[in-house]
N, C-alpha and C. Protein backbone atom coordinates (compact mmCIF):
# COMPACT_ATOMS: atom_id res chain seq x y z
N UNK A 1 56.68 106.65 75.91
CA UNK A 1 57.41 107.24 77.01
C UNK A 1 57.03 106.51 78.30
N UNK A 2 58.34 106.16 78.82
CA UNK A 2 58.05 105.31 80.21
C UNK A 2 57.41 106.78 81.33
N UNK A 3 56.58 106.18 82.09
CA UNK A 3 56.75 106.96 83.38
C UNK A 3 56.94 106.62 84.57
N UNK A 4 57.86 107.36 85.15
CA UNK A 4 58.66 106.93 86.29
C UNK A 4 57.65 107.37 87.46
N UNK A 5 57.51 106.55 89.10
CA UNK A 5 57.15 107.48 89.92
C UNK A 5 58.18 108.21 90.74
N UNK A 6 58.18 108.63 91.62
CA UNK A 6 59.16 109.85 92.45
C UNK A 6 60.44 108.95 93.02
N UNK A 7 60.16 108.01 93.45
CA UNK A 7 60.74 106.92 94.44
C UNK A 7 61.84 105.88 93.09
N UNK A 8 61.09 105.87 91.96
CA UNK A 8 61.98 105.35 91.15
C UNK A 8 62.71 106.01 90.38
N UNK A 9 62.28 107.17 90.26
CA UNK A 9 63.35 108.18 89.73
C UNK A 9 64.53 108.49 90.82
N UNK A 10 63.85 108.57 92.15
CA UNK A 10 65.69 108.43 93.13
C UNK A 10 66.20 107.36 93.14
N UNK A 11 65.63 106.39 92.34
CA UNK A 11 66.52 105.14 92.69
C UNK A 11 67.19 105.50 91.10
N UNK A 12 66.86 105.94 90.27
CA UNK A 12 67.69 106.01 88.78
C UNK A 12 68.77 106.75 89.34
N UNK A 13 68.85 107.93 90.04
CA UNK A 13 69.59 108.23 90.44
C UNK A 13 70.38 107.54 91.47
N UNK A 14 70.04 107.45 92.43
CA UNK A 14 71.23 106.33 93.30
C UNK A 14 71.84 105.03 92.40
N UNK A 15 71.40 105.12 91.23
CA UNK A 15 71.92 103.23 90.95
C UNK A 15 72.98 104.48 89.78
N UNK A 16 72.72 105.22 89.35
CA UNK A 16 73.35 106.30 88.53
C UNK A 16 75.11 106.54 89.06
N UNK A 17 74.37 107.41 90.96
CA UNK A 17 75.81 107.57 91.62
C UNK A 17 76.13 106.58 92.13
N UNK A 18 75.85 105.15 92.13
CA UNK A 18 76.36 104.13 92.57
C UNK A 18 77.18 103.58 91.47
N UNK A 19 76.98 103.67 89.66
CA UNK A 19 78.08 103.46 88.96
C UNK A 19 78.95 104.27 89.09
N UNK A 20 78.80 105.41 89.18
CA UNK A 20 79.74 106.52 88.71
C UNK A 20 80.87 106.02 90.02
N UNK A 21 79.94 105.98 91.73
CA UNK A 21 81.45 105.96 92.68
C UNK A 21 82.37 104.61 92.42
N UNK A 22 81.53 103.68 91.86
CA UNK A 22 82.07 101.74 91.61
C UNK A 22 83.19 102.48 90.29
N UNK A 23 82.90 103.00 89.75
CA UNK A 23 83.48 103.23 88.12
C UNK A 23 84.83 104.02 89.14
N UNK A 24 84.54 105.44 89.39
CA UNK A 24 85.25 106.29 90.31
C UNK A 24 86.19 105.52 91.18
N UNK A 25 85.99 104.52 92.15
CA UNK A 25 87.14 103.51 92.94
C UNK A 25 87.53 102.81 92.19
N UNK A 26 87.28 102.15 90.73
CA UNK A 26 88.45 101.09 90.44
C UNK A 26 89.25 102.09 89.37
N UNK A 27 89.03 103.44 88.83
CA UNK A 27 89.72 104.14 88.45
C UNK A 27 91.32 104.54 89.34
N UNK A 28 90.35 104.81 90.72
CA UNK A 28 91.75 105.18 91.88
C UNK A 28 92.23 104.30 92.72
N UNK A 29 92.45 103.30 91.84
CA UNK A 29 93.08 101.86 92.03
C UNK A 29 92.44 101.28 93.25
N UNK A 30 90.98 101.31 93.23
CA UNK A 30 90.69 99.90 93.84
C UNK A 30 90.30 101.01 94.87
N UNK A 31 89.60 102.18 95.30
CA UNK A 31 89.43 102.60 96.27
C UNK A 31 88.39 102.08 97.30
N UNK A 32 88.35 101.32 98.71
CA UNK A 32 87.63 100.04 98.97
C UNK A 32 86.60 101.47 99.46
N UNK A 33 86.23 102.42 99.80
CA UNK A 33 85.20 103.57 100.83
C UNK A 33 84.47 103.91 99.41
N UNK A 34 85.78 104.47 98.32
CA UNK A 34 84.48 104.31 97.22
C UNK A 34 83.80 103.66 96.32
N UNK A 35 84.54 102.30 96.61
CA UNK A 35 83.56 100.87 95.72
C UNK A 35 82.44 100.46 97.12
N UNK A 36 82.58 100.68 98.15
CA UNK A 36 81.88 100.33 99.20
C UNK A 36 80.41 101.20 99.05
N UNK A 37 80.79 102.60 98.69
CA UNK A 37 79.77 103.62 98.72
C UNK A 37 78.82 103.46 97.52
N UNK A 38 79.41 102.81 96.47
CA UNK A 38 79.19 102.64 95.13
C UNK A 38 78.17 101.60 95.30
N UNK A 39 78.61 99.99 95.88
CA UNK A 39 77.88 98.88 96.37
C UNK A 39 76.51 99.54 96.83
N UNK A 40 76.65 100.38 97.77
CA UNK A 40 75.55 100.97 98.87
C UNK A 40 74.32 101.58 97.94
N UNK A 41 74.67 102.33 97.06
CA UNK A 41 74.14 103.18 96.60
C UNK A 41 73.49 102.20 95.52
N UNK A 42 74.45 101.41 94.99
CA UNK A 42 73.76 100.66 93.48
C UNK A 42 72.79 99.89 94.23
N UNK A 43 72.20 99.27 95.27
CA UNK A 43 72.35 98.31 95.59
C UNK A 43 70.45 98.97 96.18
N UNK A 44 70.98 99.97 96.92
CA UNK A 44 69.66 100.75 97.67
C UNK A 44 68.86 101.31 96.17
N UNK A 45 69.56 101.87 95.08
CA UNK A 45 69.07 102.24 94.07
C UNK A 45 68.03 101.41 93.37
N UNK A 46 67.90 100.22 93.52
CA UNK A 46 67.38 99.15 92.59
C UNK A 46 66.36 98.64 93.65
N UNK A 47 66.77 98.50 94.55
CA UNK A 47 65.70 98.46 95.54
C UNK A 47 64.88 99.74 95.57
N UNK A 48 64.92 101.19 95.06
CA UNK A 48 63.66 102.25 94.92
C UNK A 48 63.30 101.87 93.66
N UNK A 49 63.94 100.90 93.23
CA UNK A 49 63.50 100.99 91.25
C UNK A 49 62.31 100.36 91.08
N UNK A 50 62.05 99.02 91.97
CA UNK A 50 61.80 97.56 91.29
C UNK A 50 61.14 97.47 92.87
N UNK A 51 61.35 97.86 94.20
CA UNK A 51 60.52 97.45 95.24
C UNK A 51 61.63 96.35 95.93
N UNK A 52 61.50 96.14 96.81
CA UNK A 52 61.89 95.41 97.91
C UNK A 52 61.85 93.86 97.56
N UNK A 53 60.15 93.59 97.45
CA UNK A 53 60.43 92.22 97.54
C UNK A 53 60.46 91.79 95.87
N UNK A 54 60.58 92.69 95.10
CA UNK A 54 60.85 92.27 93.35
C UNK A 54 62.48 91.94 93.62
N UNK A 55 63.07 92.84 94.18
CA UNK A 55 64.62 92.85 94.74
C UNK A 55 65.07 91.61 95.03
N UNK A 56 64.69 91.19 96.44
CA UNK A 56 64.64 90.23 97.05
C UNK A 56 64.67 88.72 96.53
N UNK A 57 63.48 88.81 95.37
CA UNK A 57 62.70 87.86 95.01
C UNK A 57 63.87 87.69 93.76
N UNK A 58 64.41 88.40 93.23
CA UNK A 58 65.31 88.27 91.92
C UNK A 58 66.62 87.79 92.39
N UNK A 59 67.09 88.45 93.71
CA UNK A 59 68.50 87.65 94.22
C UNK A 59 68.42 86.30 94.46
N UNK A 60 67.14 85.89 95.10
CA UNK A 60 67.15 84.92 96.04
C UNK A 60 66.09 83.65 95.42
N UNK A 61 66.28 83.72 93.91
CA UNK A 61 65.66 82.60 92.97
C UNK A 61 66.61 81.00 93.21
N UNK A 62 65.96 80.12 93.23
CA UNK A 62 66.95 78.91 93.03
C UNK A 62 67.78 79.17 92.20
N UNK A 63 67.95 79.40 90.95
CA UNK A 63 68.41 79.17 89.99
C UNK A 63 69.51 80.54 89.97
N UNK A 64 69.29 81.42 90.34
CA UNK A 64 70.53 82.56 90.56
C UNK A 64 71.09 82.69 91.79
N UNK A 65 71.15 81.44 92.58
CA UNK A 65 71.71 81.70 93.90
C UNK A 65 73.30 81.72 93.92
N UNK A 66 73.64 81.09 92.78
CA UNK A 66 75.34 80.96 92.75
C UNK A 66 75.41 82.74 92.56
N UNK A 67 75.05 82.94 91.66
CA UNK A 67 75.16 84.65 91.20
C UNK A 67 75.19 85.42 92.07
N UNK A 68 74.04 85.69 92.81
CA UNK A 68 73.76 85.81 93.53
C UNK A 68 74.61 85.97 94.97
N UNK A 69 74.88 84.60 95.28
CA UNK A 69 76.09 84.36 96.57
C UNK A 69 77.29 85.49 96.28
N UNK A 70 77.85 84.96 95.01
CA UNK A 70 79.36 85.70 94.58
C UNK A 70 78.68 87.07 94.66
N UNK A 71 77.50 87.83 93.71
CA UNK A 71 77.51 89.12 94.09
C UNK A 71 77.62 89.75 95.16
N UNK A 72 76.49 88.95 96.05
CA UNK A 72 76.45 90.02 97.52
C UNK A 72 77.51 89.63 98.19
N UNK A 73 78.27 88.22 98.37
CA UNK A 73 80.07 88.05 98.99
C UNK A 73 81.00 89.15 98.62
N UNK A 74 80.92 89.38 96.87
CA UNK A 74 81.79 90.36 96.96
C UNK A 74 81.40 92.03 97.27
N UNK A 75 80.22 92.31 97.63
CA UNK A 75 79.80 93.40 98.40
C UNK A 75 80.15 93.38 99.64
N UNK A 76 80.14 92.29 100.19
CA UNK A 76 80.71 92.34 101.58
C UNK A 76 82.20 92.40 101.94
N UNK A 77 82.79 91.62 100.76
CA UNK A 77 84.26 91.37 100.90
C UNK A 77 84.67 93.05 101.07
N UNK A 78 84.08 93.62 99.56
CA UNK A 78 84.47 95.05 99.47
C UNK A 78 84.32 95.80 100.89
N UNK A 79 83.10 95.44 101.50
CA UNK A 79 82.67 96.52 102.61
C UNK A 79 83.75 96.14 103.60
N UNK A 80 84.63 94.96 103.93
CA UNK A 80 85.24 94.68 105.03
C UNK A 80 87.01 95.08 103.99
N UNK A 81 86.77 96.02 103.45
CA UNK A 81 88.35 96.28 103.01
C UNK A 81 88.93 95.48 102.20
N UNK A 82 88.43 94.50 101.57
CA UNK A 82 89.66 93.90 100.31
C UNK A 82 88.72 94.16 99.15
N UNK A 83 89.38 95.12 98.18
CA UNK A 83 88.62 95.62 97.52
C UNK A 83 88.67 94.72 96.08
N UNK A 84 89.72 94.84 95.95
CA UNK A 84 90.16 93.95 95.00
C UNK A 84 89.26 92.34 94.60
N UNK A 85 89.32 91.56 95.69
CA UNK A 85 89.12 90.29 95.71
C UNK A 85 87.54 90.37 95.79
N UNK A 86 87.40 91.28 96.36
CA UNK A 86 85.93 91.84 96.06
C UNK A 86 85.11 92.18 95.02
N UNK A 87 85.94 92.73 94.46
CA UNK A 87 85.33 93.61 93.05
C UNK A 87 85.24 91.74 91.71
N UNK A 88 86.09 91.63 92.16
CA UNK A 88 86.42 89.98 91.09
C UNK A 88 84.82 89.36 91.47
N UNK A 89 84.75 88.83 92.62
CA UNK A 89 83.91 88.22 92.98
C UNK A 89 81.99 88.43 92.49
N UNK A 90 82.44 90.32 92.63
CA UNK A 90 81.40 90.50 92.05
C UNK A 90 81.18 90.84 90.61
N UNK A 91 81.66 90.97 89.84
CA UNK A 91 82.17 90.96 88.47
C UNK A 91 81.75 89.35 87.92
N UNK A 92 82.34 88.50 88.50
CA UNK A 92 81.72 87.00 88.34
C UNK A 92 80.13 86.64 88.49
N UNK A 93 79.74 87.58 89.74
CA UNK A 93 78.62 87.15 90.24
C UNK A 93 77.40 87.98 89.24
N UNK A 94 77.94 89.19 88.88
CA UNK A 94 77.52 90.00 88.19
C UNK A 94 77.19 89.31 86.95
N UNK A 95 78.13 88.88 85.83
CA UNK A 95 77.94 88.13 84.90
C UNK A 95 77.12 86.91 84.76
N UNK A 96 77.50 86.45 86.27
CA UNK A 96 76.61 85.27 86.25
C UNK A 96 75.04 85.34 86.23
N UNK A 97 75.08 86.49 87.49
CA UNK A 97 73.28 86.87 87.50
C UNK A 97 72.60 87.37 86.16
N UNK A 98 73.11 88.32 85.15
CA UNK A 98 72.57 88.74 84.09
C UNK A 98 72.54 88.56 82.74
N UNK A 99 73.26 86.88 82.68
CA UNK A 99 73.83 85.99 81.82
C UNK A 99 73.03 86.26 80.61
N UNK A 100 71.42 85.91 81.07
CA UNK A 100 70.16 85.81 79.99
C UNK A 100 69.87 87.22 79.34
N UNK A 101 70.79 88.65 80.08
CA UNK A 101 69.96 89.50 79.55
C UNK A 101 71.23 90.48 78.56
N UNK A 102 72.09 89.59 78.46
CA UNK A 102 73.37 90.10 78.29
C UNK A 102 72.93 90.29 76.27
N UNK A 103 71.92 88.85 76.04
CA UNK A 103 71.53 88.50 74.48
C UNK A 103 70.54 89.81 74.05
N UNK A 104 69.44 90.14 75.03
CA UNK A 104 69.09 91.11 74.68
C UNK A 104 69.85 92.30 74.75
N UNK A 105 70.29 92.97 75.59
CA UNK A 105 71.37 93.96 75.60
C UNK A 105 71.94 94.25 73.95
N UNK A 106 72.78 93.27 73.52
CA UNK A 106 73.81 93.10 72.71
C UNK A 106 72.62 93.33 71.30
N UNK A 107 71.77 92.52 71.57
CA UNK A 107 70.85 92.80 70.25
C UNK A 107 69.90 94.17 70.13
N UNK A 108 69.89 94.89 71.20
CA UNK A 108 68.80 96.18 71.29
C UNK A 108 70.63 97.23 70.53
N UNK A 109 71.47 97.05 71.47
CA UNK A 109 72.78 98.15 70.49
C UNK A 109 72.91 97.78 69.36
N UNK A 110 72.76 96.74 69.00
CA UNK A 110 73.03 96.33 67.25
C UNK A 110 72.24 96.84 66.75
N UNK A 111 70.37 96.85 66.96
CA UNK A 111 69.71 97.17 66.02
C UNK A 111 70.13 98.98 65.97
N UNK A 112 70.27 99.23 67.24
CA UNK A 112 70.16 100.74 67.64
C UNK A 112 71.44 101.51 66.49
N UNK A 113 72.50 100.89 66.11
CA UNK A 113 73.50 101.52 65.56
C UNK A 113 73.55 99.94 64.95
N UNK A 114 74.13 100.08 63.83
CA UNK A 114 74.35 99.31 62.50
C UNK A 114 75.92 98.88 62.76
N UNK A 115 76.30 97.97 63.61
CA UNK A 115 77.36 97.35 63.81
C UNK A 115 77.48 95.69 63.68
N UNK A 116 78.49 95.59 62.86
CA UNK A 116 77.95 94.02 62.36
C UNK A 116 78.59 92.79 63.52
N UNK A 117 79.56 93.38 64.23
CA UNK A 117 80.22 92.84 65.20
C UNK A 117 79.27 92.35 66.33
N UNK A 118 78.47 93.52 66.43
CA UNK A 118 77.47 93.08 67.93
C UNK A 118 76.29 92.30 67.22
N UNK A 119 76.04 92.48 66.04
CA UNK A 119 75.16 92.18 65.57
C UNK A 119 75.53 90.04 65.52
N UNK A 120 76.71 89.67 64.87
CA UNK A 120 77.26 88.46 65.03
C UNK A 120 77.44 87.82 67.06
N UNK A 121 77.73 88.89 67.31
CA UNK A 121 77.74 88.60 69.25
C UNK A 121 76.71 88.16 69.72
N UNK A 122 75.33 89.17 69.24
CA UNK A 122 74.24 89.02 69.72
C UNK A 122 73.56 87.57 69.41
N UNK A 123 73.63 87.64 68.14
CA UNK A 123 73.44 85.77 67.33
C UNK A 123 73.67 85.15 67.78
N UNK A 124 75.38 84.96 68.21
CA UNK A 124 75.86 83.90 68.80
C UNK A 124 75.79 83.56 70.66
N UNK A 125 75.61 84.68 70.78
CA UNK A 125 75.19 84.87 72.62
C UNK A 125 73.14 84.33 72.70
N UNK A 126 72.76 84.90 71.84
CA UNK A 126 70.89 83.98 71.70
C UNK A 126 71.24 82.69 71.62
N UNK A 127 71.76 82.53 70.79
CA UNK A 127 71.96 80.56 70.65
C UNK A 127 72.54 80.25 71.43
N UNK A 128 73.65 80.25 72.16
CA UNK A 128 73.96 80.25 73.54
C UNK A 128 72.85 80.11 74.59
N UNK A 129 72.04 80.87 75.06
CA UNK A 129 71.12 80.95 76.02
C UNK A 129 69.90 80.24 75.71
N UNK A 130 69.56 79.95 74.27
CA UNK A 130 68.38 79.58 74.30
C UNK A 130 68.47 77.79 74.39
N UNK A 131 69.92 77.59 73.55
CA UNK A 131 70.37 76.14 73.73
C UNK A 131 71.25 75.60 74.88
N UNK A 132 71.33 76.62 75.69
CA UNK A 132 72.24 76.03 77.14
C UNK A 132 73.23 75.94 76.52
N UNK A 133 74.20 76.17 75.30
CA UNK A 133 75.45 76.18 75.21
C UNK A 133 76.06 77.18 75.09
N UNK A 134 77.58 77.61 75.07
CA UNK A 134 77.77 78.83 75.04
C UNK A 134 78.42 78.97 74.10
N UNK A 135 78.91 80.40 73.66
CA UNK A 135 79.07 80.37 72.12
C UNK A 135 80.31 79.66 71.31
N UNK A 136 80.99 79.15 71.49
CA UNK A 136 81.99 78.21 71.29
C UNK A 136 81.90 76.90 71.85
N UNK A 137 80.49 76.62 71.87
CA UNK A 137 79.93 75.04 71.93
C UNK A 137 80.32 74.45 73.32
N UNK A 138 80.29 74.98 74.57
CA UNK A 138 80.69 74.58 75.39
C UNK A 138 79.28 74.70 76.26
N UNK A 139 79.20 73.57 77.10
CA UNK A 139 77.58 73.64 77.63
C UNK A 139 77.84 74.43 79.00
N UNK A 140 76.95 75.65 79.47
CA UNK A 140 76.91 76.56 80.00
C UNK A 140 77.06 75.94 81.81
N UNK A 141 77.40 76.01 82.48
CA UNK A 141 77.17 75.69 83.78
C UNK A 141 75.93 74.94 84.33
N UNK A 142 75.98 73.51 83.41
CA UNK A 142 75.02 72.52 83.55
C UNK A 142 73.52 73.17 83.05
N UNK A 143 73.24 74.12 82.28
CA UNK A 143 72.16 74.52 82.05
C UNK A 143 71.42 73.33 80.78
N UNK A 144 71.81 72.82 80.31
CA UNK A 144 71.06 71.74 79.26
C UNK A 144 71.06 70.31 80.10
N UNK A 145 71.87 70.26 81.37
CA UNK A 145 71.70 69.18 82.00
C UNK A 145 72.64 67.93 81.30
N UNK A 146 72.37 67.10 81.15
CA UNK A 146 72.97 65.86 79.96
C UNK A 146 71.91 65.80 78.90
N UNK A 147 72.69 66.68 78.38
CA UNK A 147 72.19 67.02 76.79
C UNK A 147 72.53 66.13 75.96
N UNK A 148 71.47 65.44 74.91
CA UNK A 148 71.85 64.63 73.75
C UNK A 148 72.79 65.89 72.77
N UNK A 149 74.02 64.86 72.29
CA UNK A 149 74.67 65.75 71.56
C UNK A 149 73.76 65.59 69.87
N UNK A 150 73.75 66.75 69.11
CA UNK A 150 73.04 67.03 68.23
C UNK A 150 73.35 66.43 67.17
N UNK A 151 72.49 65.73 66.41
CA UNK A 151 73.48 64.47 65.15
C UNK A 151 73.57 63.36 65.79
N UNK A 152 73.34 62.77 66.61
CA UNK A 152 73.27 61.66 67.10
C UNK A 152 72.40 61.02 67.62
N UNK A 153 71.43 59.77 67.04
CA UNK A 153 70.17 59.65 68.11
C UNK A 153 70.48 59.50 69.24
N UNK A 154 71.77 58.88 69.65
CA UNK A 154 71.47 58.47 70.72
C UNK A 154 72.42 59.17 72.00
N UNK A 155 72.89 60.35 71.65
CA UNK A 155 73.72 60.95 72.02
C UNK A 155 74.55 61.59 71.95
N UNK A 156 75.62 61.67 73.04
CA UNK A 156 77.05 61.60 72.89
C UNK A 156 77.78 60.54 72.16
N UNK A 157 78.84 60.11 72.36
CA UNK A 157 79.46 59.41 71.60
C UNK A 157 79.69 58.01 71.99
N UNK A 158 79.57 57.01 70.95
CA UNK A 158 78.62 55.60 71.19
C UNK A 158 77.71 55.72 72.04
N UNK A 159 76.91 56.38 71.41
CA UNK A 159 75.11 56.04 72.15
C UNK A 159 75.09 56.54 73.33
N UNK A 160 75.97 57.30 74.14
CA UNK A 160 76.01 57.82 75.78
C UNK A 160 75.45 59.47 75.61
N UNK A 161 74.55 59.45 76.42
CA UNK A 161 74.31 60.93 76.74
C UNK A 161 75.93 61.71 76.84
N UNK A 162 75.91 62.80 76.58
CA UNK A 162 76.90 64.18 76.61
C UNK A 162 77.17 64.62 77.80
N UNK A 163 78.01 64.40 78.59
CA UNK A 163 78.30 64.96 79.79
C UNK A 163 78.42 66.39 79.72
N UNK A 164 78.27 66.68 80.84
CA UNK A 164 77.70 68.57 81.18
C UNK A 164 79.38 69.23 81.11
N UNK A 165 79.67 70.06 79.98
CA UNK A 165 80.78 70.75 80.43
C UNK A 165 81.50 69.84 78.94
N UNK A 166 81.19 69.38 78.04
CA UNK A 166 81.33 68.90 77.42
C UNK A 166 80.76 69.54 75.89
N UNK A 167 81.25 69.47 74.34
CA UNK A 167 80.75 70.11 73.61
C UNK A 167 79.29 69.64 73.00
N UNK A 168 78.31 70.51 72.90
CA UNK A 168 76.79 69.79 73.13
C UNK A 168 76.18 70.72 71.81
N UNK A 169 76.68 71.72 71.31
CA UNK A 169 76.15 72.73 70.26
C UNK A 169 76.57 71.74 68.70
């Protein structure tokens, strides 16, 4: 049994009513006051969860700054009224930031319930992340860099390294 202290249990809760109002505005087509309130709340929530500068320190990594950018842009987009173009932005940024934890996710519901679907997702989303490619052999947003393609000493094709964005699995 985890134990929570006082301060992170209101943040379970604020990151709680911060899905429910985000869930709640794109139900009532895009409501920008309650995806705005939703932003606010998810946003302050995780900051009582995890601390300030764990917060901080997780947005503002080299390596998740694209994520990062698009998330908090489309928090802002949302807060200045376009809710829509907002919500995209962060949906992108969203995916992008939690790319690595998407394999565990997928593999903790598989074991949890006996589904062979997530169970094949989860497989193919690990090999994905652990090889920089993604699951239909496409190399992830330069994450393997110029990857030797596999079967080949010397590469890609005639002896050339594999260009990024290129099939590398």
């Amino acid at each position: 049994m985890v134990t929570l202290s006082d301060f992170q249990r209101i943040g379970v809760g604020l990151v709680g009513f911060g899905i429910f109002f985000i869930l709640f505005g794109m139900l009532l087509y895009f409501d920008s006051v309650l995806l705005a309130f939703g932003n606010i709340l998810f946003l302050s929530g995780l900051v009582f969860i995890i601390g300030f500068r764990r917060t901080f320190t997780f947005f503002f990594q080299r390596q998740k700054m694209k994520g990062s950018s698009f998330f908090l842009g489309g928090v802002l987009i949302v807060l200045m009224r376009w809710p829509l173009l907002g919500m995209l932005l962060e949906a992108y940024g969203f995916i992008t930031l939690f790319r690595s934890f998407f394999p565990v996710a997928f593999g903790f519901l598989g074991s949890l319930v006996n589904i062979p679907i997530l169970k094949k997702v989860s497989r193919a989303l690990g090999k994905a992340v652990t090889s920089g490619c993604g699951p239909w052999g496409i190399e992830i947003a330069g994450i393997a860099g110029l990857k030797q393609h596999r079967g080949h000493a010397g590469g890609g094709q005639h002896g050339l390294p594999a260009a990024p964005g290129l099939l590398c699995c």
